[in-house]
C-alpha atoms as a PDB file:
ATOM      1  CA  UNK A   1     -16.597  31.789  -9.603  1.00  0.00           C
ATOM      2  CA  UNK A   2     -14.373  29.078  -8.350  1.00  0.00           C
ATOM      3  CA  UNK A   3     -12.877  26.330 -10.271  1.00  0.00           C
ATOM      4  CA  UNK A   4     -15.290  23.247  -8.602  1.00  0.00           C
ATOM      5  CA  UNK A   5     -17.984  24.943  -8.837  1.00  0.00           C
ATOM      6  CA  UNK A   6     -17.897  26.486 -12.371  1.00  0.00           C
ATOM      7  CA  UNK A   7     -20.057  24.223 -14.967  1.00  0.00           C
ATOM      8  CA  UNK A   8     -17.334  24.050 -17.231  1.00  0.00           C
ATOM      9  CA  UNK A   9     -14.224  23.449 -15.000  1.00  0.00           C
ATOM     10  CA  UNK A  10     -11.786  22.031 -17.050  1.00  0.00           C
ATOM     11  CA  UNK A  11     -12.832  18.495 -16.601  1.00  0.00           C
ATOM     12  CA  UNK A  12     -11.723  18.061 -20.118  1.00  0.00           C
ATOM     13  CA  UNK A  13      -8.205  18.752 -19.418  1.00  0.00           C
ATOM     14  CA  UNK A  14      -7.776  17.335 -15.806  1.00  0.00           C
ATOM     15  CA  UNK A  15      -7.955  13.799 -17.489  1.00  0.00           C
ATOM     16  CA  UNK A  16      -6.974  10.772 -14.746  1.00  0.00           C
ATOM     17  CA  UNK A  17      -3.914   9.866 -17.148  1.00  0.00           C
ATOM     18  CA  UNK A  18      -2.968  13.773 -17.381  1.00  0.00           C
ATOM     19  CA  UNK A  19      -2.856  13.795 -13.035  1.00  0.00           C
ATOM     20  CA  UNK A  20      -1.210  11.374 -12.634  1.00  0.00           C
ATOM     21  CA  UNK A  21       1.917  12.217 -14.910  1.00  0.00           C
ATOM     22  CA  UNK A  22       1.946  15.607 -14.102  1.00  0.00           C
ATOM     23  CA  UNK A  23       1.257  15.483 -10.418  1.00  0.00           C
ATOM     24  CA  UNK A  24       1.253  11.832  -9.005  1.00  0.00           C
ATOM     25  CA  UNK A  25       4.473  10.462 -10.363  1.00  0.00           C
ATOM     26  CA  UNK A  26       6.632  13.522  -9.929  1.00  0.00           C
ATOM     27  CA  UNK A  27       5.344  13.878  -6.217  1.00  0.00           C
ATOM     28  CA  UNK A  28       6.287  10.104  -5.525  1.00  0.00           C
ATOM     29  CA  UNK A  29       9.899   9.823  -6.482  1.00  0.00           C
ATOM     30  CA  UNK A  30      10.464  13.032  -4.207  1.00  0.00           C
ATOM     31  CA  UNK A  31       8.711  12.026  -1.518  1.00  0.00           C
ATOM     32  CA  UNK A  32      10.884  10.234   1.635  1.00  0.00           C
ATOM     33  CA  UNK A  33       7.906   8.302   2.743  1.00  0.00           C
ATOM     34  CA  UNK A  34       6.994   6.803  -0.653  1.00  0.00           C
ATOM     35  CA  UNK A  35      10.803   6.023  -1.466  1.00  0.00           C
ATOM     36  CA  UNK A  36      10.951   3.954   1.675  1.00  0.00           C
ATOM     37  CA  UNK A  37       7.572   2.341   1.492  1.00  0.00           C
ATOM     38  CA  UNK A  38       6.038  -0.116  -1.131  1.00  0.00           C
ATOM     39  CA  UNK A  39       3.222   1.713  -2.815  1.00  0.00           C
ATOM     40  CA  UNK A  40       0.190  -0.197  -3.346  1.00  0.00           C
ATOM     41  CA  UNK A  41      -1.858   1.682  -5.951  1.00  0.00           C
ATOM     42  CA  UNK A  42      -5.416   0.040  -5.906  1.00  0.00           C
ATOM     43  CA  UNK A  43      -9.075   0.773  -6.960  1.00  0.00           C
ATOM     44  CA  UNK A  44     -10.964  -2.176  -5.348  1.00  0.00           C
ATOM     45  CA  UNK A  45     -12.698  -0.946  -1.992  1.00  0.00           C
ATOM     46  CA  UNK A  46     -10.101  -2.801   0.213  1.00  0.00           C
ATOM     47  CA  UNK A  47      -7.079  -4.654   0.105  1.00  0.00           C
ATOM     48  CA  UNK A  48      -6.064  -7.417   2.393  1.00  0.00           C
ATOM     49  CA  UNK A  49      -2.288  -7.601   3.684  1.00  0.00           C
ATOM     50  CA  UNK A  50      -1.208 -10.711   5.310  1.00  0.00           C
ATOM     51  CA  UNK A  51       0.172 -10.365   8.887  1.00  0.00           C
ATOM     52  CA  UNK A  52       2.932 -12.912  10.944  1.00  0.00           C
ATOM     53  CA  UNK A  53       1.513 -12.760  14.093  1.00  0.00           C
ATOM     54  CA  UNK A  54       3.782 -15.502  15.435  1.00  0.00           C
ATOM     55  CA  UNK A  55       7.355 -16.853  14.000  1.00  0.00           C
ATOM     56  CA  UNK A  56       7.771 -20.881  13.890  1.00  0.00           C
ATOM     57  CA  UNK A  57      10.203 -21.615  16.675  1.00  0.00           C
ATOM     58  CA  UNK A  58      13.611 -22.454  16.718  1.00  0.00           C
ATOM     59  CA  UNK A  59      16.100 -24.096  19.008  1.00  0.00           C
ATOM     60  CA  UNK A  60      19.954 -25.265  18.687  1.00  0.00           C
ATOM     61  CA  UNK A  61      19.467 -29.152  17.531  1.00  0.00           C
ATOM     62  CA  UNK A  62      22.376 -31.680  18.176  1.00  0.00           C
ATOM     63  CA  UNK A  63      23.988 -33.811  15.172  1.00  0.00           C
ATOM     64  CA  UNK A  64      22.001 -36.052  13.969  1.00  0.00           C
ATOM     65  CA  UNK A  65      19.065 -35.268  15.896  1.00  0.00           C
ATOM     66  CA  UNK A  66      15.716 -34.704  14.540  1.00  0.00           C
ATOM     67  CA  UNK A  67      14.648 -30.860  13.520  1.00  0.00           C
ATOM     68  CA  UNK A  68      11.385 -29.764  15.819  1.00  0.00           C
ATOM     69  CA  UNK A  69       9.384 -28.399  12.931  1.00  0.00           C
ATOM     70  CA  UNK A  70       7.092 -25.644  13.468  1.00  0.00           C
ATOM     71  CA  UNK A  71       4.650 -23.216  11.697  1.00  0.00           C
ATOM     72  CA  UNK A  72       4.258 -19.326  11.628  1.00  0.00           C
ATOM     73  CA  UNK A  73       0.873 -18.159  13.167  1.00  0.00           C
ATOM     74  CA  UNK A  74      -0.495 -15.841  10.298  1.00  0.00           C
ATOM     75  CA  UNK A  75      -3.357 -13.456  10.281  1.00  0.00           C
ATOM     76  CA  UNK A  76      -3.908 -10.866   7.753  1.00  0.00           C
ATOM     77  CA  UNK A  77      -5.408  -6.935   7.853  1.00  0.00           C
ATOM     78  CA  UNK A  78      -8.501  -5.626   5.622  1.00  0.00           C
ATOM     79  CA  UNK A  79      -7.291  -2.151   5.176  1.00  0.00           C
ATOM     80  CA  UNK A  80      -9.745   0.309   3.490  1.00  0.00           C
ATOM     81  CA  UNK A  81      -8.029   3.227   1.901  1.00  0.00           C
ATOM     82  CA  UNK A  82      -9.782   6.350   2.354  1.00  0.00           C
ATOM     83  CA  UNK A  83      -8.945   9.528   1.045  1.00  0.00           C
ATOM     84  CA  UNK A  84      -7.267  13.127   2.813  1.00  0.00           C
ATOM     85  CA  UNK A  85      -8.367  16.282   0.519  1.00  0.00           C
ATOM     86  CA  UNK A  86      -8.360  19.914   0.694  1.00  0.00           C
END
């Protein structure tokens, strides 16, 4: 019988804390992508990033002149992480 289906199937020694030190942290310092990427690590449903859509402006400005003062247009994503197995 397989391992997920088995009634006793190790649950006991698969613990969360036990994956992740084992598995989880090793894989991340070798992987390229997570090296250059932040890592979010999350267990709410979704996590909101905030987006620039549009830079404030800028333009050369003579001495003494006053600064044209802008702001950045800002938006944010709801991103819902969902989960690849096999």
């Amino acid at each position: 019988m397989t391992l997920t289906t088995a009634g006793d199937s190790g649950a006991r020694i698969l613990r969360p804390q036990v994956v992740a030190a084992l598995i989880v942290q090793p894989l991340a310092l070798d992987s390229v992508a997570a090296t250059v990427s932040t890592v979010i690590q999350t267990e709410s449903h979704s996590t909101r990033f905030p987006v620039v859509k549009q830079d404030p402006t800028t333009a050369w400005t003579l001495e003494s002149h006053e600064i044209d003062v802008s702001d950045a247009s800002v938006d944010e994503i709801n991103c819902v992480p969902s989960k690849l197995a096999g």
